[in-house]
Protein backbone atom coordinates (compact mmCIF):
# COMPACT_ATOMS: atom_id res chain seq x y z
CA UNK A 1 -140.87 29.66 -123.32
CA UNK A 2 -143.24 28.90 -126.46
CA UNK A 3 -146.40 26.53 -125.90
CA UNK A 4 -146.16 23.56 -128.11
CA UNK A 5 -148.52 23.70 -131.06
CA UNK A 6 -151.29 20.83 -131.57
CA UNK A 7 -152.25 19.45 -134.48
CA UNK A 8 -155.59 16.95 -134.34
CA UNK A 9 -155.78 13.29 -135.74
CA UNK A 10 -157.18 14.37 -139.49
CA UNK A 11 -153.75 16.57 -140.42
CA UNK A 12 -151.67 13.78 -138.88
CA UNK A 13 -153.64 11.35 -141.15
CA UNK A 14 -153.17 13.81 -144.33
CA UNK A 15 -149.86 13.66 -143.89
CA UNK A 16 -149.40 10.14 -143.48
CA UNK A 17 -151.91 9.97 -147.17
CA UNK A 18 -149.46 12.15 -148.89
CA UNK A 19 -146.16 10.14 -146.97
CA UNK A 20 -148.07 6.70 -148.92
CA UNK A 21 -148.76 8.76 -152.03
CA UNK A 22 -144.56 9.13 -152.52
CA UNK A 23 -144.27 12.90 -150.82
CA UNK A 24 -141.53 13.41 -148.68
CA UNK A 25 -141.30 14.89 -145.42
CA UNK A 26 -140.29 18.41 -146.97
CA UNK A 27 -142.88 18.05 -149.52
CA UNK A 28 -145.85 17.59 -146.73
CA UNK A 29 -144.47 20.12 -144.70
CA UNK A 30 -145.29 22.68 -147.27
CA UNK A 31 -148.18 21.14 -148.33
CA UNK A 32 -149.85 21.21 -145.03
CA UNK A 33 -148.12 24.04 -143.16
CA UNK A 34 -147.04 22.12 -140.42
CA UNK A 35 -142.90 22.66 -139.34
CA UNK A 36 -140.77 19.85 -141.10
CA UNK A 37 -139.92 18.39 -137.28
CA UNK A 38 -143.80 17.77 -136.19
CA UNK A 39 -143.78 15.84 -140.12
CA UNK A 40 -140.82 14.14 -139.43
CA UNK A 41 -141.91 12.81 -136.09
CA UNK A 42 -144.90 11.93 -137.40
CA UNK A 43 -143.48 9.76 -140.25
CA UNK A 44 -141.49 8.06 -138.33
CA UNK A 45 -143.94 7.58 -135.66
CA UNK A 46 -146.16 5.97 -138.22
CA UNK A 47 -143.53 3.98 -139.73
CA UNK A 48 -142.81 2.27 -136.27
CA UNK A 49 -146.77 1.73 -134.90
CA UNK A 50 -148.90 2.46 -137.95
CA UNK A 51 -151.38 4.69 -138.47
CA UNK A 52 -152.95 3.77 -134.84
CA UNK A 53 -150.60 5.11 -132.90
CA UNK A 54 -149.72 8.14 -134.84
CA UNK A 55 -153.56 9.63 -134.51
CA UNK A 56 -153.87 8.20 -130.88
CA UNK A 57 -151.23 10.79 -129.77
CA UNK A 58 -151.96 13.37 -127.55
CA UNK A 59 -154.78 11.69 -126.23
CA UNK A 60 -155.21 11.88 -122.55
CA UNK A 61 -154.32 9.00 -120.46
CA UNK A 62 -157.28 7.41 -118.54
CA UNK A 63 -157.79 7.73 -115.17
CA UNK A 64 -158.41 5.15 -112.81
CA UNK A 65 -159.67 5.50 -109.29
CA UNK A 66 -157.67 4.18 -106.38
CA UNK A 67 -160.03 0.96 -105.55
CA UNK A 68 -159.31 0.02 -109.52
CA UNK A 69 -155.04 0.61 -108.71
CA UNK A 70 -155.32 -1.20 -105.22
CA UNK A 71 -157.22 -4.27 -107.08
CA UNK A 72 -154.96 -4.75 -110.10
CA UNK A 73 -151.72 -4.26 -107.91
CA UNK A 74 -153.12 -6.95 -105.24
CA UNK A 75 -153.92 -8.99 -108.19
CA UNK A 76 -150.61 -8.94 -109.73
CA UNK A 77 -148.60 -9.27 -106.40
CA UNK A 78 -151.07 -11.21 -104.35
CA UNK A 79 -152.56 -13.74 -107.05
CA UNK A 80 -149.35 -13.78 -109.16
CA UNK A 81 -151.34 -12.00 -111.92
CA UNK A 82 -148.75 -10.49 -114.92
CA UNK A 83 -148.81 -6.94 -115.34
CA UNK A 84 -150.40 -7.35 -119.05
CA UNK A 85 -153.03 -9.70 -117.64
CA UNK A 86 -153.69 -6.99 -115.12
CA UNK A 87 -154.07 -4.22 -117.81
CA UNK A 88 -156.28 -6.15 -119.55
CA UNK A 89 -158.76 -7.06 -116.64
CA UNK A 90 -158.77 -3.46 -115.06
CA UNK A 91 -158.54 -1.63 -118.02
């Protein structure tokens, strides 16, 4: 089995530069060296959450210690708290 290769935020932003400039996905591919698939993903990643999402992937999720979990699941089952309310008090 071969390990996934990473690319970091600033090539995913190039290609998303050349994508606005008219390039298609081919075209970037070669331009960059990155495989046509990682491109296309990207594209269309970027096309559905803008530019945010496409250089916030890969990012590690946070991590939250059990007190914070225990307090925003109380809040939301106990106080009647919604889950996006919850998120946005605890983080």
């Amino acid at each position: 089995m071969t390990r996934r290769t990473l690319y970091d935020a600033a090539t995913r932003s190039k290609a998303t530069e050349l994508y606005d400039a008219g390039n298609g996905v081919k075209a970037i591919s070669s331009l960059i060296g990155v495989p046509y698939e990682a491109v296309r993903k990207w594209i269309d990643t970027y096309r559905s959450v803008g530019i945010e999402g496409l250089t916030d992937m890969g990012k590690k999720y946070a991590v939250y210690s059990y007190e914070t979990k225990v307090a925003a699941a109380r809040a939301v089952v106990d106080e009647g708290m919604t889950k996006p309310e919850a998120m946005e008090r605890f983080g």
